[in-house]
Protein backbone atom coordinates (compact mmCIF):
# COMPACT_ATOMS: atom_id res chain seq x y z
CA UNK A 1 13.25 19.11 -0.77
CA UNK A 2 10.33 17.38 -1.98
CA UNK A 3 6.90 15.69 -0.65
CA UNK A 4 6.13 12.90 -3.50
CA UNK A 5 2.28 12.38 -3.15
CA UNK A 6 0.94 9.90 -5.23
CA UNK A 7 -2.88 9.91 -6.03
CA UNK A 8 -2.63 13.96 -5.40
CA UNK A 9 -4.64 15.24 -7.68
CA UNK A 10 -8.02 14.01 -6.90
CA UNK A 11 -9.74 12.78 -3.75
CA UNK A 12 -7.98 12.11 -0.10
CA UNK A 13 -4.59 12.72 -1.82
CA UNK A 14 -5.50 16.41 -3.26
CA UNK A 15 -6.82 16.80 0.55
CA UNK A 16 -3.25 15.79 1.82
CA UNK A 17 -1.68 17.59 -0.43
CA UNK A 18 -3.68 21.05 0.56
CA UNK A 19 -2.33 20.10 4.03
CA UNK A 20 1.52 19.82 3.26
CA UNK A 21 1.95 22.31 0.42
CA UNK A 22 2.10 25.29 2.53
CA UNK A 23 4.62 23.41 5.02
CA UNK A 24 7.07 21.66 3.06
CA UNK A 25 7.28 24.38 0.14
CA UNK A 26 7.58 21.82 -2.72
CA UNK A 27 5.43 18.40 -4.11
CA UNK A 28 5.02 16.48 -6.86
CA UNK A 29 1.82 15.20 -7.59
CA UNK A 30 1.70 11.53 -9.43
CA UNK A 31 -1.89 10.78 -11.06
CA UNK A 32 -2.62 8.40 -13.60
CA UNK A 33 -4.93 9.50 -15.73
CA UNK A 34 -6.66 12.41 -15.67
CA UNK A 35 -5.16 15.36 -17.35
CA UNK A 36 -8.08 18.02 -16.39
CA UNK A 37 -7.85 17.02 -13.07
CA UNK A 38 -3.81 17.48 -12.71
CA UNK A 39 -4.17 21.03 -14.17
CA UNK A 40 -7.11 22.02 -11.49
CA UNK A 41 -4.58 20.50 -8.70
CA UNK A 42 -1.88 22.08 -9.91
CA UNK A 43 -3.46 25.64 -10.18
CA UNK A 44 -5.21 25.23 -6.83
CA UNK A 45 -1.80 23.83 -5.05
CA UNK A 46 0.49 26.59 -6.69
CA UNK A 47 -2.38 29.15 -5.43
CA UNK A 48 -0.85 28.06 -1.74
CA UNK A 49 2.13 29.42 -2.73
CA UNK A 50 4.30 25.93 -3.22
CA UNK A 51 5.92 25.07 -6.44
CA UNK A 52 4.19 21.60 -7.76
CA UNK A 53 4.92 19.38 -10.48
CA UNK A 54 2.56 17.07 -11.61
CA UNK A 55 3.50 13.67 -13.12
CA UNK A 56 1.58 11.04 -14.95
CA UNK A 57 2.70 7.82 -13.80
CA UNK A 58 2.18 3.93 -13.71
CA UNK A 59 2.75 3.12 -10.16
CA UNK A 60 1.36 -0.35 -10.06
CA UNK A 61 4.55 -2.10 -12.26
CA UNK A 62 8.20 -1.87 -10.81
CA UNK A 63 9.02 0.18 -14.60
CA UNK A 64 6.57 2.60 -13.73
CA UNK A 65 7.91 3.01 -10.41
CA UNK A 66 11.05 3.59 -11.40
CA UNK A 67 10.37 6.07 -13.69
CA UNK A 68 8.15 8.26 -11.47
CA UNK A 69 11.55 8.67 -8.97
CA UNK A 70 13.78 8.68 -12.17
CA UNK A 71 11.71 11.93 -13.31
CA UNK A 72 12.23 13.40 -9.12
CA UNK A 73 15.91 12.73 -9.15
CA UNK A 74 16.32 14.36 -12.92
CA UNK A 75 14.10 17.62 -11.46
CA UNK A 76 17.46 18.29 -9.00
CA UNK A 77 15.11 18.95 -6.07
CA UNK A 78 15.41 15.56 -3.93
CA UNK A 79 12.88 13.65 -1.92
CA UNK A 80 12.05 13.92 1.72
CA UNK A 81 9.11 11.85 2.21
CA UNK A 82 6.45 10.02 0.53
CA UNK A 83 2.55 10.01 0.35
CA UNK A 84 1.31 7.34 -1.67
CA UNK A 85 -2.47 7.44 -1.71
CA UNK A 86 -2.70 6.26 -5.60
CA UNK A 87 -5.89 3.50 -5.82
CA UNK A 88 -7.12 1.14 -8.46
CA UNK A 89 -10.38 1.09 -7.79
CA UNK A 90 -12.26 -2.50 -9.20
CA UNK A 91 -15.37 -2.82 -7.54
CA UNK A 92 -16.43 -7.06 -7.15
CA UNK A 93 -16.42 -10.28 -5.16
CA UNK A 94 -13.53 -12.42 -5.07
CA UNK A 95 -14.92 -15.28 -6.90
CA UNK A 96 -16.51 -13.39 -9.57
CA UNK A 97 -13.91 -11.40 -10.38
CA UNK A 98 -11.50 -11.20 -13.44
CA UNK A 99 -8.59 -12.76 -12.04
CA UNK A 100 -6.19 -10.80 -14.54
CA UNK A 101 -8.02 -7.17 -13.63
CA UNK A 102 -7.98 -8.18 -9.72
CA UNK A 103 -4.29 -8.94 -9.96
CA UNK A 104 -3.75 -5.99 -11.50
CA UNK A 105 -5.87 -4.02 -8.56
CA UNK A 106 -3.79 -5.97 -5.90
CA UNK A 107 -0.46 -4.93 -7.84
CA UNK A 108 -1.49 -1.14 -7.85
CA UNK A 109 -3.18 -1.18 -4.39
CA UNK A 110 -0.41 -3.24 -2.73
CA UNK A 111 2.36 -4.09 -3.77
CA UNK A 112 3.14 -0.79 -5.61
CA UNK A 113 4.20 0.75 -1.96
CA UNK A 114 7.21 -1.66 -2.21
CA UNK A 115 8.11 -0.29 -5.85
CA UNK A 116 7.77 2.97 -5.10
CA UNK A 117 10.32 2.11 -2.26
CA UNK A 118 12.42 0.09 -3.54
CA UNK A 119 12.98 2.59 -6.79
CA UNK A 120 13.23 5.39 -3.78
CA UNK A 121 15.70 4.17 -1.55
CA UNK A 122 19.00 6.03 -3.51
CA UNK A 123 16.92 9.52 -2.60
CA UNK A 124 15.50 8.81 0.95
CA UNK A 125 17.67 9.79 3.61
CA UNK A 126 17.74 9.74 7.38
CA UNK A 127 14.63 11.33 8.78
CA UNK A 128 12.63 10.75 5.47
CA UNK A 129 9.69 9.49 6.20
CA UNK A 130 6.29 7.42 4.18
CA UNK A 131 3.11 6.96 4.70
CA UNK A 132 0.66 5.18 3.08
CA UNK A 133 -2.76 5.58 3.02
CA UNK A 134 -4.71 2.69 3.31
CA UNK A 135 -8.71 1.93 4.53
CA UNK A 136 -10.77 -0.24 7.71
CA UNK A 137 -11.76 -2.05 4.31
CA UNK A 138 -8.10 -4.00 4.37
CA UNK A 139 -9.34 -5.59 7.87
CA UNK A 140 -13.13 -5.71 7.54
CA UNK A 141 -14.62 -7.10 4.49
CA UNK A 142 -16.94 -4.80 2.73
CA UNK A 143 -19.57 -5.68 -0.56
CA UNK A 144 -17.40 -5.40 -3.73
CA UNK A 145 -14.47 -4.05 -1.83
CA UNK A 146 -12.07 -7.19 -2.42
CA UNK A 147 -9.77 -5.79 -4.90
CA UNK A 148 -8.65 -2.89 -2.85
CA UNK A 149 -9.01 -4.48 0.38
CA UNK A 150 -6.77 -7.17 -0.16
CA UNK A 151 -4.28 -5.01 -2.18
CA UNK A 152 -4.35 -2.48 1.48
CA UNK A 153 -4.53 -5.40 3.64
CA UNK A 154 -1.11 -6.70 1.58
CA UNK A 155 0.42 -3.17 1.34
CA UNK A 156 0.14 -3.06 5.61
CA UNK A 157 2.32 -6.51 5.58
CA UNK A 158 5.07 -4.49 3.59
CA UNK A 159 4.86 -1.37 5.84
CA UNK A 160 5.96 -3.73 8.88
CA UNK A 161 8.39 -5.64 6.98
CA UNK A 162 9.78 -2.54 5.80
CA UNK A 163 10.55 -1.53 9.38
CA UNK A 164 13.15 -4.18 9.65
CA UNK A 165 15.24 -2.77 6.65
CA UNK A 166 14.29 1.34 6.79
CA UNK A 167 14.29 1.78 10.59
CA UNK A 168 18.22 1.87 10.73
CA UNK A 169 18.31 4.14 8.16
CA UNK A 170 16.39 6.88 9.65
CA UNK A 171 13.42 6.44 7.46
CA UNK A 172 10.02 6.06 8.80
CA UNK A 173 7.24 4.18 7.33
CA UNK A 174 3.58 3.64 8.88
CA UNK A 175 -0.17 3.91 7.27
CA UNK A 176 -3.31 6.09 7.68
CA UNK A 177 -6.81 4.79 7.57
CA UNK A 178 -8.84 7.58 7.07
CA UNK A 179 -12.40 7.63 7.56
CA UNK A 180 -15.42 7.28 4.39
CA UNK A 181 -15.07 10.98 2.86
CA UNK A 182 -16.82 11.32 -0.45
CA UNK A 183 -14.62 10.67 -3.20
CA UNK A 184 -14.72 10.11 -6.70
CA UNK A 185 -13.50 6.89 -5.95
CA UNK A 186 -15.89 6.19 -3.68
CA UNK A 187 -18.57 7.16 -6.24
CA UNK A 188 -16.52 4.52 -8.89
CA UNK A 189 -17.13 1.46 -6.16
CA UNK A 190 -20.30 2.16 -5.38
CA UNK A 191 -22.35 3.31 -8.67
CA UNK A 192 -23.51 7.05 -7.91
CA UNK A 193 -22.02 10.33 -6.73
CA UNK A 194 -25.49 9.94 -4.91
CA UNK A 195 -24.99 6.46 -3.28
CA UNK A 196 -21.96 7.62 -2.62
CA UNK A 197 -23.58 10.82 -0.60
CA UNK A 198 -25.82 8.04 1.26
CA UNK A 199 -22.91 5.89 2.25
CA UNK A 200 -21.42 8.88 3.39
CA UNK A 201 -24.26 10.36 5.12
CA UNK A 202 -24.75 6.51 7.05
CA UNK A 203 -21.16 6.06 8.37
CA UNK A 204 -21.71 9.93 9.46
CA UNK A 205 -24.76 8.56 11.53
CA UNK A 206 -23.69 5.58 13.06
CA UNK A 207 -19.95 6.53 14.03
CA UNK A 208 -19.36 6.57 17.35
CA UNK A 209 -17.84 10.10 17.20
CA UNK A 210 -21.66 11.34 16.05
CA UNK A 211 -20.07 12.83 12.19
CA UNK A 212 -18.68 12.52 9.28
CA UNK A 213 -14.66 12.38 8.51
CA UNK A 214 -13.25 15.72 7.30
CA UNK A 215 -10.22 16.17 5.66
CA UNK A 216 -8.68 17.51 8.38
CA UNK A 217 -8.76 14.31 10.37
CA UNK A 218 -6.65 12.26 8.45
CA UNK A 219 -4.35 14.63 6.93
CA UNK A 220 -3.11 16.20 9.96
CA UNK A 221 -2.04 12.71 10.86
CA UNK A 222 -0.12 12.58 7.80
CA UNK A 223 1.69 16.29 8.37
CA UNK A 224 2.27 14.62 11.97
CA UNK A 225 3.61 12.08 10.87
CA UNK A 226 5.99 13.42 8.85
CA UNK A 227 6.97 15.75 11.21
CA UNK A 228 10.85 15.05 13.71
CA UNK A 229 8.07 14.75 16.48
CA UNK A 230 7.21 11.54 14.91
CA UNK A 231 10.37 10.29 14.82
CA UNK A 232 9.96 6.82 16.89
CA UNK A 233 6.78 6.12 15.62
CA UNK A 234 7.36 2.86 12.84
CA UNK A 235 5.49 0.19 11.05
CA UNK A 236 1.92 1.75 12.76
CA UNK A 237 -1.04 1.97 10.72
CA UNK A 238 -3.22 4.78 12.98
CA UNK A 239 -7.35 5.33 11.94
CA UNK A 240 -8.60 7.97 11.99
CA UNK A 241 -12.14 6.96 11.84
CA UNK A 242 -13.79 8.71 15.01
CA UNK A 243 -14.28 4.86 16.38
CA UNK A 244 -15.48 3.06 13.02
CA UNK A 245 -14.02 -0.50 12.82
CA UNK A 246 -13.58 -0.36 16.78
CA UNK A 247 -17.25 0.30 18.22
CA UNK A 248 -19.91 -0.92 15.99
């Protein structure tokens, strides 16, 4: 069976992805864009000793959606959970923002978790299990942080309406708000790969827990939480921030 993780070729979901390869044997990593970067991910992941695919996909349109599990179901080797960690990353305010480009961001940071869903539910089965990744940023407004904020904050609506619908089925669904880590994405929002290593370097100084987020943090919750231990654990979105958002 297969762990879908979308985003997994760069950033938190390459991280996650490092995590669960060794465990679950088999994932398929979505990215959009960036064909250098899906080779390096899939040479590093099959280096674990897991068999990857890699798939470019549009996850932000229902079509797109549907394609990505379309391409899962043709490969023959089913679908036990999903990882969507797949961003659009538009860094501005609200009202000086290009309405069609932030609709767009809100689409792809939002509401794509209910088309990736939705286009899943024929290959999900009883203890299948999603999680999406999501950021403090979708409750506490941050400079330029709008367009994925609101897109997270929406997505977190649809994981506890989805409760309602997947819960009888066996299927879990909850979020992870990971820490700052130093991304390219974070880089893309704000400006630098060195104001990026500042912003970084700040939350590391001022979190209550006294460091900076590591990988580990967040994407053990994820293998958790994918895990049968986790198996009465719905519609929860769990930070793992050392105490960010909740002291200070």
């Amino acid at each position: 069976m297969t762990v879908l993780i979308t985003g997994g070729t760069k950033g938190i979901g390459l991280a996650i992805a490092r995590r669960l390869a060794p465990i679950h044997g088999r994932v398929v990593l979505a990215y959009h864009s960036d064909e250098a970067a899906a080779q390096a991910a899939h040479a590093e992941i099959t280096a674990l000793g897991a068999s990857v695919d890699t798939v470019r996909s549009e996850v932000g349109s229902p079509e797109g959606a549907a394609a990505l599990m379309a391409e899962i179901e043709r490969q023959g080797h089913g679908l036990s959970h999903i990882v969507h960690a797949a961003a659009m990353i538009y860094p501005t305010t609200l009202l000086g923002a290009d309405l069609a480009k932030f609709r767009q961001a809100v689409e792809t940071n939002g509401l794509s978790l209910l088309y990736l869903v939705h286009a899943a539910q024929g290959l999900l089965d009883r203890g299948s299990s999603v999680v999406f990744i999501t950021s403090m940023g979708s409750r506490i407004p941050s400079p330029n942080y709008g367009a994925l904020g609101v897109g997270k904050a929406l997505a977190e609506a649809i994981v506890r309406y989805l409760v309602a619908e997947l819960a009888p089925r066996g299927i879990r669904i909850n979020g992870v708000a990971p820490g700052l880590v130093h991304t390219t994405s974070v880089a893309a929002m704000l400006g630098s790969q060195d104001a990026a290593q500042a912003a970084v370097d700040r939350a590391a100084r001022t979190n209550p827990s006294g460091r900076e987020s590591r990988d580990s943090d967040y994407a053990a919750l994820v293998e958790f939480l994918l895990g049968p231990e986790a198996e009465f654990i719905q519609g929860q979105v769990i930070a793992a921030t050392g105490g960010t958002g909740v002291i200070g």
